[in-house]
Protein backbone atom coordinates (compact mmCIF):
# COMPACT_ATOMS: atom_id res chain seq x y z
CA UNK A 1 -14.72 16.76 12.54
CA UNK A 2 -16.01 14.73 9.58
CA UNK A 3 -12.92 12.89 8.39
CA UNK A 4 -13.48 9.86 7.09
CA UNK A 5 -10.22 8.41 6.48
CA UNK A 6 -6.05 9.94 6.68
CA UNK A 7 -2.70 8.52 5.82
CA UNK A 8 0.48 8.61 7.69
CA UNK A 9 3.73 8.21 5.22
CA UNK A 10 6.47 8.15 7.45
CA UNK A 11 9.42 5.48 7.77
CA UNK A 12 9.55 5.49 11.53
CA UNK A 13 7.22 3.16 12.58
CA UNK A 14 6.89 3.57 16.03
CA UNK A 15 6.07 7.47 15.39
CA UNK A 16 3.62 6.25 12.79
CA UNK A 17 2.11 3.51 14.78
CA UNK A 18 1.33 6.28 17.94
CA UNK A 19 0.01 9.07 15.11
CA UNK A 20 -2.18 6.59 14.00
CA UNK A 21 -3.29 5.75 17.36
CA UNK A 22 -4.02 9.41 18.31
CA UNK A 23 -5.73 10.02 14.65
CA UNK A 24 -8.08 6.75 15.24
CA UNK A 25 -10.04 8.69 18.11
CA UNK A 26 -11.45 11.23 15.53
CA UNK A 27 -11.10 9.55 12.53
CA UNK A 28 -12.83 5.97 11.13
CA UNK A 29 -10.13 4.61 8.49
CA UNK A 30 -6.36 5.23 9.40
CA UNK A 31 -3.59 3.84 7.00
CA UNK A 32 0.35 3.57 7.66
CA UNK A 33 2.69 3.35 5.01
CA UNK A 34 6.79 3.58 5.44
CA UNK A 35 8.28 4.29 2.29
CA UNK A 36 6.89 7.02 -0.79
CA UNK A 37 5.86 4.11 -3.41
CA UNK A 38 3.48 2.69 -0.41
CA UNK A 39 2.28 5.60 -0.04
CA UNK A 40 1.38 6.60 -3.40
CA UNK A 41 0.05 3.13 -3.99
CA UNK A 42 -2.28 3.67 -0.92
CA UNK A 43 -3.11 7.20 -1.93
CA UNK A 44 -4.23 5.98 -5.17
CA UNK A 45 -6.16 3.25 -3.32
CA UNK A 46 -8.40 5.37 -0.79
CA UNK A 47 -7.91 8.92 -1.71
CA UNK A 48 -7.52 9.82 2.15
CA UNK A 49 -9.43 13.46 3.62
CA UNK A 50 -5.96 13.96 5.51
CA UNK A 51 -2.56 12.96 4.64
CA UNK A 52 0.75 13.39 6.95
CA UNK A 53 3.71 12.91 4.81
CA UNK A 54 7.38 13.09 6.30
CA UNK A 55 10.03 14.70 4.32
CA UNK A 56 13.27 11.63 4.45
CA UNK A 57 11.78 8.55 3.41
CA UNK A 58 13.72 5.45 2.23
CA UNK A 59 12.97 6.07 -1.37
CA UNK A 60 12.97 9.68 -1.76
CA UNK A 61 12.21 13.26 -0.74
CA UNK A 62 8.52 13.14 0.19
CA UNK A 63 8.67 17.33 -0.59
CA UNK A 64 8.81 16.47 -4.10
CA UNK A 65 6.03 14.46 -4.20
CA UNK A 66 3.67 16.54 -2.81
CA UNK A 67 2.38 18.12 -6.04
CA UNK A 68 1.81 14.34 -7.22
CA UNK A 69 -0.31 13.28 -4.23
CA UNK A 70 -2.29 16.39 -4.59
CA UNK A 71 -2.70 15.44 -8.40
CA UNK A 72 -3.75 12.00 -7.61
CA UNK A 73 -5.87 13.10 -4.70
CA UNK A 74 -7.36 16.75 -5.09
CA UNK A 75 -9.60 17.57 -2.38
CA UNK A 76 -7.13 16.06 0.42
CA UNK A 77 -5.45 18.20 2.90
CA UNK A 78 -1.60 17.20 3.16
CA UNK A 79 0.41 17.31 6.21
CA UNK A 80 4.00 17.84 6.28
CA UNK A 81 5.93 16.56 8.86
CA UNK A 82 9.43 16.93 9.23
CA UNK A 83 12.44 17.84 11.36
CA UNK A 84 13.55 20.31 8.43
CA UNK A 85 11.91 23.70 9.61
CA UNK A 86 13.90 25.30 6.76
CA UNK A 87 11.17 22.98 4.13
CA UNK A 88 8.30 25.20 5.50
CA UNK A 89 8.11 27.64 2.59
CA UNK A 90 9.05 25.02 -0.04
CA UNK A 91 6.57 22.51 1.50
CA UNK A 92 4.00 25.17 1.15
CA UNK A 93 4.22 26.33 -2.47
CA UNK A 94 4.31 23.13 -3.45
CA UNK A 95 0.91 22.53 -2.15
CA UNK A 96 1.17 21.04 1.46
CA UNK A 97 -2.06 22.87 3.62
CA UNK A 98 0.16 22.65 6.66
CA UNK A 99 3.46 22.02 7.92
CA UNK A 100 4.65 20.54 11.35
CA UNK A 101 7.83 20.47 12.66
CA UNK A 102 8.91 17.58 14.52
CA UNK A 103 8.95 16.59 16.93
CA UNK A 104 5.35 15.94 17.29
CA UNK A 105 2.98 16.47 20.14
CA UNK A 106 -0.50 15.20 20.54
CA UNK A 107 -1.32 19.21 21.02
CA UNK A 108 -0.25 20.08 17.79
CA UNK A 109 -1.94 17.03 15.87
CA UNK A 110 -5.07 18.20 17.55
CA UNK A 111 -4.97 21.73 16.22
CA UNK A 112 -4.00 20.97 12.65
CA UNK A 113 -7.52 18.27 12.65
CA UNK A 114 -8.73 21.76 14.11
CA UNK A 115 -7.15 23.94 11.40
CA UNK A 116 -8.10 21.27 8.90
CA UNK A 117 -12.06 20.75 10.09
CA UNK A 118 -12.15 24.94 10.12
CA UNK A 119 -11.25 25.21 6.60
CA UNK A 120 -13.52 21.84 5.18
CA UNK A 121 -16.19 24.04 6.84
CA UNK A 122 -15.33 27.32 4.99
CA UNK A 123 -15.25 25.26 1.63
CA UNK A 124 -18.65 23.32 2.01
């Protein structure tokens, strides 16, 4: 995998803290933020190759800020990860690349980096 860098936008920071962790073994630069505005802000700051961005954040829907990020940040994949399974199709149109339900495992953060690697190799 050649990721450089990903984002984790999510409020809970225990579930952030341990996705970072597991990100960190294949990836150099790993970033936390807990509410939408720090997460644009960081967006806008390292234009991340991965971003996971939960759905019910303190300040907002992150689903409706998807388009946005991918504005700001073009070429990254985005993440969603939320409890809503009923978001999938929204989450998708609106630009996401994939969409997790939570809970998380460490099995399905593997095969999205898998997913994600597979298609940065079909684009290059």
């Amino acid at each position: 995998m050649k990721f450089k860098s990903a984002l984790v936008i999510d409020d809970d920071q225990d579930l952030s803290m341990l996705l970072k962790a597991i990100l960190a073994s294949y990836i150099p630069s790993v970033s936390c933020a807990f509410t939408l505005s720090a997460g644009i802000q960081r967006v806008n700051e390292m234009k991340p190759d991965i971003i996971f961005l939960d759905n019910n954040l303190p300040d907002g829907q992150g689903i409706n800020f998807i388009t946005e990020i991918k504005s700001i940040a073009p070429q990254t994949s985005l993440v969603m990860i939320t409890a809503m399974g009923h978001a999938q199709d929204t989450a998708l149109s609106y630009g996401a690349d994939i969409f997790i339900e939570k809970p998380l495992t460490s099995a399905n953060i593997y095969e999205t980096l898998n997913k994600l690697a597979a298609n940065q190799n079909t684009k290059a």
